[in-house]
C-alpha atoms as a PDB file:
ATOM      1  CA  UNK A   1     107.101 117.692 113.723  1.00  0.00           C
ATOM      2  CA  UNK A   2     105.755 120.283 111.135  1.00  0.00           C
ATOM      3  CA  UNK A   3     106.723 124.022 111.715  1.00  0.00           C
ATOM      4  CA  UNK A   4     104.514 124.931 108.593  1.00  0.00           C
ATOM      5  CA  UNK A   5     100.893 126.801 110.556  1.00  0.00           C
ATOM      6  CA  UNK A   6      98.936 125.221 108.094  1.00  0.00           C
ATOM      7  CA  UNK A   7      99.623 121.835 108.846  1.00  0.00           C
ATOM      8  CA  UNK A   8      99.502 122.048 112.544  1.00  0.00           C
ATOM      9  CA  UNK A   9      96.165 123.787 112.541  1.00  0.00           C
ATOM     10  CA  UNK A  10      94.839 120.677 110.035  1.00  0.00           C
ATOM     11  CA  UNK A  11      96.758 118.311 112.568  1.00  0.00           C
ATOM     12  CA  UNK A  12      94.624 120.397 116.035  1.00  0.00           C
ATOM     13  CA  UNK A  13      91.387 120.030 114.033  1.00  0.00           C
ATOM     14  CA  UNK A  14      91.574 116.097 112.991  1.00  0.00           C
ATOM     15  CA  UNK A  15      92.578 115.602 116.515  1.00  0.00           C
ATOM     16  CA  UNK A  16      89.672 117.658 118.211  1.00  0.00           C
ATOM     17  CA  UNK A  17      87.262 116.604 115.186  1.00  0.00           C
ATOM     18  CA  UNK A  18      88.605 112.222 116.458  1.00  0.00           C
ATOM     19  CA  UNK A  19      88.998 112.531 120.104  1.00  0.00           C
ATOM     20  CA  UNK A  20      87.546 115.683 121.129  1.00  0.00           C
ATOM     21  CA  UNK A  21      89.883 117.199 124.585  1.00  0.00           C
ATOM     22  CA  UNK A  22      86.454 117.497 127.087  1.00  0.00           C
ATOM     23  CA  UNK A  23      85.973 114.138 126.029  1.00  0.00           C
ATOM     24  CA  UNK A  24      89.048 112.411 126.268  1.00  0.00           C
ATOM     25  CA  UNK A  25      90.117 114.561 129.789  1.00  0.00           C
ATOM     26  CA  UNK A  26      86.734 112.607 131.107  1.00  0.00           C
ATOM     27  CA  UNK A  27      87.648 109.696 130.384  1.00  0.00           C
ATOM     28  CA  UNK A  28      90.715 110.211 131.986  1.00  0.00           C
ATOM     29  CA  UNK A  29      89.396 111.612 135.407  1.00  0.00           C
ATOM     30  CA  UNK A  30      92.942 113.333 136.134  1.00  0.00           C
ATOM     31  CA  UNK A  31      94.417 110.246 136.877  1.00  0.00           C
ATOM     32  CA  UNK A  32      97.720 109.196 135.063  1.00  0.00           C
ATOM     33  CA  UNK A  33      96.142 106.532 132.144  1.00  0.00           C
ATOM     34  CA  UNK A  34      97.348 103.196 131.944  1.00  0.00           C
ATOM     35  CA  UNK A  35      97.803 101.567 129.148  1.00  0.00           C
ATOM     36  CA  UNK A  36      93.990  99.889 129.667  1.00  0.00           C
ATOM     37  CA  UNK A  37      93.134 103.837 130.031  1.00  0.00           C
ATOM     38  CA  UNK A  38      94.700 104.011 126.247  1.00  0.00           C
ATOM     39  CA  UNK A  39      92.604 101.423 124.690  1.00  0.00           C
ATOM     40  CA  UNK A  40      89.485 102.326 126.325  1.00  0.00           C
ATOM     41  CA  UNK A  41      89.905 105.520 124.890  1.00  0.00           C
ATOM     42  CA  UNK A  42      90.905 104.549 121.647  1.00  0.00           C
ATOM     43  CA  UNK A  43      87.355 102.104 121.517  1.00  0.00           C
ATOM     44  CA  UNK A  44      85.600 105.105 122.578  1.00  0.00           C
ATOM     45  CA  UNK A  45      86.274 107.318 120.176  1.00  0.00           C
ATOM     46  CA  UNK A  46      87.158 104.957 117.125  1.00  0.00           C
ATOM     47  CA  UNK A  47      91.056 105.623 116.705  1.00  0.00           C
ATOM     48  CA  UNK A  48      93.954 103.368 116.965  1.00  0.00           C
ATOM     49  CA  UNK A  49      95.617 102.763 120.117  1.00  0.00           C
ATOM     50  CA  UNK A  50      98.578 104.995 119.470  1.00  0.00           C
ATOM     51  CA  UNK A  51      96.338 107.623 118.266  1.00  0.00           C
ATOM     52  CA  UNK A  52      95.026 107.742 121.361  1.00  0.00           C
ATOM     53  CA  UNK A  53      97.947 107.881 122.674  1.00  0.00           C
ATOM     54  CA  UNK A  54      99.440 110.737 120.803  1.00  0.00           C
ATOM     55  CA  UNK A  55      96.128 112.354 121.832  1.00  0.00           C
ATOM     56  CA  UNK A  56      96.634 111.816 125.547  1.00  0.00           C
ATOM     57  CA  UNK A  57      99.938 113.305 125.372  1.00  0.00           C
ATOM     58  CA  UNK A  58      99.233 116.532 123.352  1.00  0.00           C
ATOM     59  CA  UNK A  59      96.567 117.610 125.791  1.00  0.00           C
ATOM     60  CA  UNK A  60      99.059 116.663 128.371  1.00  0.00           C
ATOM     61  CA  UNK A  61      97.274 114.016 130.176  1.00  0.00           C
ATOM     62  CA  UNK A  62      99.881 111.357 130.691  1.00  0.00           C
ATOM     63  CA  UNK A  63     103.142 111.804 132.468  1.00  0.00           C
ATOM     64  CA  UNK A  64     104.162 107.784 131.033  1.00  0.00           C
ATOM     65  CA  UNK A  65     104.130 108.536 127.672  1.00  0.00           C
ATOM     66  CA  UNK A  66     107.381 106.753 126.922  1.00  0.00           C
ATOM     67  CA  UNK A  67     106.618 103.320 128.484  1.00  0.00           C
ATOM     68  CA  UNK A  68     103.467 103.418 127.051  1.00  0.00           C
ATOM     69  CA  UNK A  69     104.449 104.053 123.281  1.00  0.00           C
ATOM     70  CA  UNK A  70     106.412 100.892 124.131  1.00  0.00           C
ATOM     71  CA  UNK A  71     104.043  98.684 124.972  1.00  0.00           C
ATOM     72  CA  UNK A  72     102.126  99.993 122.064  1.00  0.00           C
ATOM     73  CA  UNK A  73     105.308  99.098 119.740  1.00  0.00           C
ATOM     74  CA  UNK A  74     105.721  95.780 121.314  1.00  0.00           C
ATOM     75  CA  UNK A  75     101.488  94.840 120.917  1.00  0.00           C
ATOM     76  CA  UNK A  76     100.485  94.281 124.241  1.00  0.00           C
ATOM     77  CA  UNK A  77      97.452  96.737 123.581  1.00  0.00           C
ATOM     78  CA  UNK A  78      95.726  93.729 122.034  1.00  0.00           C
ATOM     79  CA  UNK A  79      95.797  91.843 125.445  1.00  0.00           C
ATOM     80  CA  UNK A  80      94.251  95.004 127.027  1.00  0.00           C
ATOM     81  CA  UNK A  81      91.437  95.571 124.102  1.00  0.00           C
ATOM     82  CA  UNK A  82      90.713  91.637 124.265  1.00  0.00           C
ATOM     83  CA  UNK A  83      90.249  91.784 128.057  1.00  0.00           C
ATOM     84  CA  UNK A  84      88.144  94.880 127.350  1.00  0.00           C
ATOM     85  CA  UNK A  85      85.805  93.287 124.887  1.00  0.00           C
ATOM     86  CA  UNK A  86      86.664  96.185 122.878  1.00  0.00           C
ATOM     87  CA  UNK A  87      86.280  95.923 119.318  1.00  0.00           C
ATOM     88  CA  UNK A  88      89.623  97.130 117.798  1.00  0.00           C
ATOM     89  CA  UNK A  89      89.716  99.724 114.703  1.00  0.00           C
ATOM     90  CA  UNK A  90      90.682  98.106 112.053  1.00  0.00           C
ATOM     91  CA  UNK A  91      93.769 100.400 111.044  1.00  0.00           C
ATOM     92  CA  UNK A  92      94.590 100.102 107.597  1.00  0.00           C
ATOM     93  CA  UNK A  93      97.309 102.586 107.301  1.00  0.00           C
ATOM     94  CA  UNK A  94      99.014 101.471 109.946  1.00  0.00           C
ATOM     95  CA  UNK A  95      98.585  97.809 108.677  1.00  0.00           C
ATOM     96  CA  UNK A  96     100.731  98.852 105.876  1.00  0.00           C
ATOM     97  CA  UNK A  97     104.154  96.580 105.809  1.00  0.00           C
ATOM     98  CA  UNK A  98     107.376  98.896 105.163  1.00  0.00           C
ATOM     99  CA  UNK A  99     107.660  96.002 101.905  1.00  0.00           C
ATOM    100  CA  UNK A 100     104.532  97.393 100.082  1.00  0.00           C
ATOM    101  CA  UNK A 101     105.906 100.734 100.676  1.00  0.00           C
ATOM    102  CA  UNK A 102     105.126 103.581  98.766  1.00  0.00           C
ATOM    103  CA  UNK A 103     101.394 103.562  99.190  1.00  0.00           C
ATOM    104  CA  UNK A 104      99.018 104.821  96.106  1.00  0.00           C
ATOM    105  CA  UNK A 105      95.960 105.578  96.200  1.00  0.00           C
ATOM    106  CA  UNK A 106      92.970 104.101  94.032  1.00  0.00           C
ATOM    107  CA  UNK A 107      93.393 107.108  91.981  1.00  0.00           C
ATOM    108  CA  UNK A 108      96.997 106.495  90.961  1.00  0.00           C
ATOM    109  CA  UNK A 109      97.488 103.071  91.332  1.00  0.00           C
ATOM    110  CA  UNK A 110      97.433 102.499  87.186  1.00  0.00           C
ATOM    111  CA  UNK A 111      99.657 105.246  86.947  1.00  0.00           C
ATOM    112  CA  UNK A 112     102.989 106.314  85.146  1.00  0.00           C
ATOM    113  CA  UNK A 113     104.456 106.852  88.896  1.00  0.00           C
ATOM    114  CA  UNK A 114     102.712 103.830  90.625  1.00  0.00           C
ATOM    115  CA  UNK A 115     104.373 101.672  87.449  1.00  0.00           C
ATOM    116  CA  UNK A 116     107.934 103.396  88.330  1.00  0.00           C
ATOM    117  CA  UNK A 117     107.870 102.731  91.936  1.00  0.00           C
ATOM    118  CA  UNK A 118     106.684  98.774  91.327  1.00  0.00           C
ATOM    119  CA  UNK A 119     109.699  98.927  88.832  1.00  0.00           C
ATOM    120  CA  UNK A 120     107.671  97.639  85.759  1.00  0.00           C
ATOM    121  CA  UNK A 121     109.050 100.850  84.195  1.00  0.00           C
ATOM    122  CA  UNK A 122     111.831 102.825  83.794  1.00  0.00           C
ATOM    123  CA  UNK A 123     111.536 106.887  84.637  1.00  0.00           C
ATOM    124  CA  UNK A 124     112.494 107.772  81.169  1.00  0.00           C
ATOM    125  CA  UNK A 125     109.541 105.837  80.167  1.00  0.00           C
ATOM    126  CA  UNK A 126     107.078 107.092  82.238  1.00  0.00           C
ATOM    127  CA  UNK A 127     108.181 110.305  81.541  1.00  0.00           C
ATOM    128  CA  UNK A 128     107.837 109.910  77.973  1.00  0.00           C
ATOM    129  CA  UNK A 129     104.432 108.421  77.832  1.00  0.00           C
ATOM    130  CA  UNK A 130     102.777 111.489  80.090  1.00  0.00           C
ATOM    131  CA  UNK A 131     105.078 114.464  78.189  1.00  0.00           C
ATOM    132  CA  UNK A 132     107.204 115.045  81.130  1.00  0.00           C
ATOM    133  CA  UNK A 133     110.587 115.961  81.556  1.00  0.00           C
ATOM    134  CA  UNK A 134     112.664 112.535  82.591  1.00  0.00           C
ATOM    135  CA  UNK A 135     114.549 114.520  85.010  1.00  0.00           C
ATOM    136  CA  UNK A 136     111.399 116.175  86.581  1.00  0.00           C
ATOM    137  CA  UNK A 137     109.888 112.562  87.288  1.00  0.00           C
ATOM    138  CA  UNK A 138     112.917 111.510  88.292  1.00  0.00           C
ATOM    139  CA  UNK A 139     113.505 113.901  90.842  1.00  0.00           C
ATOM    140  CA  UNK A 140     109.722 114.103  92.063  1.00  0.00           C
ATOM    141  CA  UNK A 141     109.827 110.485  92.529  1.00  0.00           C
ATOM    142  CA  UNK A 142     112.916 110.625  94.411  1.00  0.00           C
ATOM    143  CA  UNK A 143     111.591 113.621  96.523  1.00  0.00           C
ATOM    144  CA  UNK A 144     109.068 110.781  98.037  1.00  0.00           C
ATOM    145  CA  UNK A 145     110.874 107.970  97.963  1.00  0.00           C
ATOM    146  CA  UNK A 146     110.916 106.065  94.887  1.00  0.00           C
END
């Protein structure tokens, strides 16, 4: 949960911009969603299942949130989106395996930092072949993970 304005205003405006609230509240009709409810939504608008989900539960439309996240964590969405004949969003962030684990993207995936977190080189080396400090890298690459 971010405390910093900036990031909760950019988090209010994907949300509205993905599942706008008028929309989603519709879909709803006042009644507490079921997890069927979830993935209908979800098709609707495009967005993952637990998207939807998160969405449902900052406009404060579902009073189930809890058991629902856990049928989300344990898959049995898929059962509701095949008996549906929704067509899931493919997801491919959330596809990610912990294993492959720090993502990069396209941009950076030949660089010094990508090559230190696959471990093909060591931080003094990257360091040295962009002109950075080793300690710097090191420390910016532990900052995220690495």
């Amino acid at each position: 949960m971010s405390t910093d304005s900036r990031e909760v205003q950019a988090n209010a405006f994907a949300a509205e911009l993905l599942a706008p609230a008028k929309g989603v509240t519709a879909m709803v009709n006042g009644g507490d969603p079921a997890l069927e409810d979830v993935v209908r939504v979800a098709a609707a608008f495009g967005i993952s299942t637990i998207a939807a989900l998160y969405r449902l539960n900052s406009l404060g439309l579902t009073k189930c949130y809890g058991p629902l996240a856990a049928a989300v964590a344990d898959g049995e969405q898929e059962a509701a989106w095949k008996r549906l004949h929704a067509v899931p969003v493919r997801d491919a962030i959330a596809a990610i395996r912990r294993l492959d684990l720090p993502r990069f993207s396209p941009a950076l995936q030949d660089s010094a930092l990508a090559a230190v977190a696959r471990g093909t080189v060591s931080t003094s080396s990257a360091a040295g072949s962009i002109g950075c400090d080793p300690g710097s890298l090191a420390n910016g690459a532990a900052a995220i993970g690495i």
